[in-house]
Protein backbone atom coordinates (compact mmCIF):
# COMPACT_ATOMS: atom_id res chain seq x y z
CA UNK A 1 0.00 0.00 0.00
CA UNK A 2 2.84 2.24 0.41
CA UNK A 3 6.88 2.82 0.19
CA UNK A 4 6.90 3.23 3.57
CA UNK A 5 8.73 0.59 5.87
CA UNK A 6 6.23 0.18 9.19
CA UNK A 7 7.48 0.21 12.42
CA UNK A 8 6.25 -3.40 13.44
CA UNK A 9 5.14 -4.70 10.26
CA UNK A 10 3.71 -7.60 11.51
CA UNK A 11 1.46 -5.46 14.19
CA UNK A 12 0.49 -3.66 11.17
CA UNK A 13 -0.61 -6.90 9.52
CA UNK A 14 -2.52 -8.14 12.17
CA UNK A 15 -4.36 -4.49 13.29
CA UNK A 16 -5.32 -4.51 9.24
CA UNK A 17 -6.67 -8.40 9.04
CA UNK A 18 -8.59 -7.14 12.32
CA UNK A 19 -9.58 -4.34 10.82
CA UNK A 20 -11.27 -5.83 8.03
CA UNK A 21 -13.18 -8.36 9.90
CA UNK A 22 -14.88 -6.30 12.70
CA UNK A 23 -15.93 -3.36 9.66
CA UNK A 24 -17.31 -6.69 7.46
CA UNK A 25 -19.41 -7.18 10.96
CA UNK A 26 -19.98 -3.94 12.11
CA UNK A 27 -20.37 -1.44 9.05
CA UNK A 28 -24.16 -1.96 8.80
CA UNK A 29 -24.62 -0.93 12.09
CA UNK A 30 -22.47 1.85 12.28
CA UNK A 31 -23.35 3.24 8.72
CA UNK A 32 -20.52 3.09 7.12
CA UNK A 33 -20.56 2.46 3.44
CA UNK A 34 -18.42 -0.55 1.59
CA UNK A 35 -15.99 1.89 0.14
CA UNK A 36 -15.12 3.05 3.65
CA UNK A 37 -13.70 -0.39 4.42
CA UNK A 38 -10.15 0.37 2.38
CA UNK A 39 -10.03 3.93 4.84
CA UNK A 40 -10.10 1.72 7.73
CA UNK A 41 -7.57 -1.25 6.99
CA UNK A 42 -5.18 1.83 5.96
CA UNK A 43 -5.87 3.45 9.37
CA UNK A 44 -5.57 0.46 11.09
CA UNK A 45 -2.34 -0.74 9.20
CA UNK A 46 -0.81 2.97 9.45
CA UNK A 47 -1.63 3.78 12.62
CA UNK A 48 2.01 3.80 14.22
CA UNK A 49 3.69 5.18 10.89
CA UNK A 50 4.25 8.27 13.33
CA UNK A 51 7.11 6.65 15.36
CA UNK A 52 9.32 7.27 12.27
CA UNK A 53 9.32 10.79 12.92
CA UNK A 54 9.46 10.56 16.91
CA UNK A 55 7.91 8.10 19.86
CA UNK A 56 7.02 11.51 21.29
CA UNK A 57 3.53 12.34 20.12
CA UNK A 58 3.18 9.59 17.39
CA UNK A 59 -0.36 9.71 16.79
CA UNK A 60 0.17 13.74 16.07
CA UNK A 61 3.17 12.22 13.40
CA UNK A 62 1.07 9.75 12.17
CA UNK A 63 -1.86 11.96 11.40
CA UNK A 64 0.49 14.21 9.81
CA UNK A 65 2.31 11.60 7.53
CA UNK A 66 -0.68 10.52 6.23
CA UNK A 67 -2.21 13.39 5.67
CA UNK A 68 0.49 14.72 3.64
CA UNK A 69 1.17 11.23 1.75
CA UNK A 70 0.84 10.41 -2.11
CA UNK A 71 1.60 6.99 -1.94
CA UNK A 72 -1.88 6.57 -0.29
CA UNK A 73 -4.24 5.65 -3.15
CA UNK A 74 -6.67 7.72 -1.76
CA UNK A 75 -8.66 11.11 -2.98
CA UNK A 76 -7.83 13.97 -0.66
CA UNK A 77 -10.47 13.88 1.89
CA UNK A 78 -10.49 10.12 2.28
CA UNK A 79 -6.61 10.28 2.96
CA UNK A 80 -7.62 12.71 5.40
CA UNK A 81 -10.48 10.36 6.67
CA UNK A 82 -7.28 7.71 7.21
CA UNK A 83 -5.23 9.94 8.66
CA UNK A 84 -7.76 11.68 11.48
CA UNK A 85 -8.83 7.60 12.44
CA UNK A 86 -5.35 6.65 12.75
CA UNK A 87 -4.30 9.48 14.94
CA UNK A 88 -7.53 8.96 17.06
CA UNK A 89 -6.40 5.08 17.84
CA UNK A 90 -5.27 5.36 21.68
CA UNK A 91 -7.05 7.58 24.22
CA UNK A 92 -7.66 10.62 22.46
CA UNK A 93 -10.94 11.77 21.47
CA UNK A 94 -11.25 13.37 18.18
CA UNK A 95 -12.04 17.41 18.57
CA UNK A 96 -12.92 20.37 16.48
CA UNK A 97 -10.19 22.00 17.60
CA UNK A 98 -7.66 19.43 16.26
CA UNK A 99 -5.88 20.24 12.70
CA UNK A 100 -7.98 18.37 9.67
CA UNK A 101 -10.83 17.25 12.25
CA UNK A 102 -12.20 21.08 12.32
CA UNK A 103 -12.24 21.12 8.43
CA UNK A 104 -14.13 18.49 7.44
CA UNK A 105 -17.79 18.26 6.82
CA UNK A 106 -19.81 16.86 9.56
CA UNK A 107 -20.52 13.25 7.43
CA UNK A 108 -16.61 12.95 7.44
CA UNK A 109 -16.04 13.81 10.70
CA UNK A 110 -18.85 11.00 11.73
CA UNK A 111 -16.71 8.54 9.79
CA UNK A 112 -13.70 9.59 11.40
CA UNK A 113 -15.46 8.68 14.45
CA UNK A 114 -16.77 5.70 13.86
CA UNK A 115 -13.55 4.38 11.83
CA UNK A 116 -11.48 5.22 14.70
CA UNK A 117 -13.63 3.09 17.10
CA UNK A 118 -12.93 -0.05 14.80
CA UNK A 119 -9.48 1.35 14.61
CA UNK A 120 -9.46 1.33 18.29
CA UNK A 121 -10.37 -2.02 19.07
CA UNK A 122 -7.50 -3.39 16.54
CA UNK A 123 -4.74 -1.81 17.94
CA UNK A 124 -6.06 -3.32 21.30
CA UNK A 125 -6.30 -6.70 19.89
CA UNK A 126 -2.38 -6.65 19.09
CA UNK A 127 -1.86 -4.51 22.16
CA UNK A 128 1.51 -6.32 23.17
CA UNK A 129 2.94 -6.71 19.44
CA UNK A 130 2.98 -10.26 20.09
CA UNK A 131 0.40 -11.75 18.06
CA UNK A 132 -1.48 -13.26 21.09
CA UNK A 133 -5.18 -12.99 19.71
CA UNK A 134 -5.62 -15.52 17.04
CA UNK A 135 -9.31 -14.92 16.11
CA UNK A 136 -12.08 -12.63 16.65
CA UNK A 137 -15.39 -13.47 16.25
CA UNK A 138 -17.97 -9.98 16.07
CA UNK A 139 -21.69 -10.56 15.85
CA UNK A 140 -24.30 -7.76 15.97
CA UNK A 141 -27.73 -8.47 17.61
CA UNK A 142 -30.44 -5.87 18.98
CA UNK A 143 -28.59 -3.01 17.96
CA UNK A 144 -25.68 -3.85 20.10
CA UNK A 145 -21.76 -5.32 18.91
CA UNK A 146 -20.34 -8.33 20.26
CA UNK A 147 -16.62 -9.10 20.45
CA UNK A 148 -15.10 -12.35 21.54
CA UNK A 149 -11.30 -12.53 20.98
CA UNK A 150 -9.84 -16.15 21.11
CA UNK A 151 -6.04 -16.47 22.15
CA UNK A 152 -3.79 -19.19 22.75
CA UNK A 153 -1.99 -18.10 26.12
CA UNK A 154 -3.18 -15.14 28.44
CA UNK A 155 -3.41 -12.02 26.55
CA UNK A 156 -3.29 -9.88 29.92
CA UNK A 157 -2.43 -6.60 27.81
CA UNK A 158 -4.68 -7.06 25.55
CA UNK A 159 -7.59 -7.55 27.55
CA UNK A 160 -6.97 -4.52 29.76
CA UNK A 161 -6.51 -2.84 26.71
CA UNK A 162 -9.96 -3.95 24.96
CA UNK A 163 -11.85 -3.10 28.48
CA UNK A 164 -10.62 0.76 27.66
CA UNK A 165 -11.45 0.24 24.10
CA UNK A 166 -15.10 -1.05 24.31
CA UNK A 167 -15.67 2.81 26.48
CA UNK A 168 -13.92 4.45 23.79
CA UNK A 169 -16.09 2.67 21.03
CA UNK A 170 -19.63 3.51 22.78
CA UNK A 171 -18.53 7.16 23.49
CA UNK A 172 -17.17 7.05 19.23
CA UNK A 173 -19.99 5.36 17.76
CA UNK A 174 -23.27 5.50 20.41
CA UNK A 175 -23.16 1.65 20.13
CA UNK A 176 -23.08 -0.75 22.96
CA UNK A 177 -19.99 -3.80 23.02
CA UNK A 178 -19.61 -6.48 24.76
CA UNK A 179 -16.31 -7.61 25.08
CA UNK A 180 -15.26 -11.19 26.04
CA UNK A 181 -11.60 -12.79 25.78
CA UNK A 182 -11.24 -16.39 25.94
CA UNK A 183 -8.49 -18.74 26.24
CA UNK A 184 -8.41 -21.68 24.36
CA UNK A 185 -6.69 -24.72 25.82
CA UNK A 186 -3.82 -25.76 23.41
């Protein structure tokens, strides 16, 4: 997808893969179109491209790499779209005040929102770097998500990590998630 050599290529890998199957599960419910599921695999893969500039701030460097990219095969305000949902993958929310955020229209800025949330939930999935989670199965019933993420050994990180996550997704998308981690004897 681009020139760029990741960070942790094979984090990148896995936060994509995961990327792709919670939007196949969830974009219906959080009404987001096909064409936004490329946007949020690139998020999700780019999301640390910022520690190439610094570890200091990376989401800020991330957001900005992307946004200035042209090896992104994206139009101008979907590369934006990327960029705004990969900075907004940890803890902070996005804001009107933040560069790119404050000029988009509001449909944009919903899909930031909502992207990120997916976004989110990857990056907590692969929180260690180690590859833990195996599988994720999503479901959607009653106008509620479901999560369960199957892992070989304890994924301690990870599951702290999704706990925070599932907040972050209901206060991104107005959604309810359950999350459930489960460790298969192997």
């Amino acid at each position: 997808m681009s020139g760029w050599e990741l960070p942790d290529s094979e984090h990148a890998e896995r936060c994509g893969r995961f990327a792709g199957e919670i939007f196949d599960a969830l974009h219906t419910l959080l009404n987001l179109d096909a064409a936004d599921r490329p946007l949020t695999v690139a998020a999700a893969v780019f999301h640390d491209i910022g520690y190439l500039r610094s570890e200091r701030d990376h989401h800020r460097k991330t957001f900005d790499l992307l946004r200035e990219s042209t090896q992104l095969p994206f139009s101008d305000d979907d590369r934006l779209v990327v960029a705004s949902a990969a900075r907004y993958h940890g803890h902070t929310l996005p804001n009107i005040e933040h560069v790119g955020f404050n000029d988009m229209a509001f449909a944009d800025q919903r899909r930031v929102r909502r992207i990120a949330a997916i976004v989110r939930l990857t990056t907590a999935l692969d929180a260690s770097h180690l590859g833990l989670i195996d599988r994720v199965v999503v479901s959607v019933e009653a106008g509620a998500a479901s999560l369960i993420a199957y892992a070989a050994s304890e994924p301690a990180v990870e599951r702290d990590r999704l706990r925070e996550s599932a907040g972050g997704f209901v206060q991104l998308t107005q959604v309810p998630i359950q999350i459930e981690v489960v460790v298969e004897a192997g």
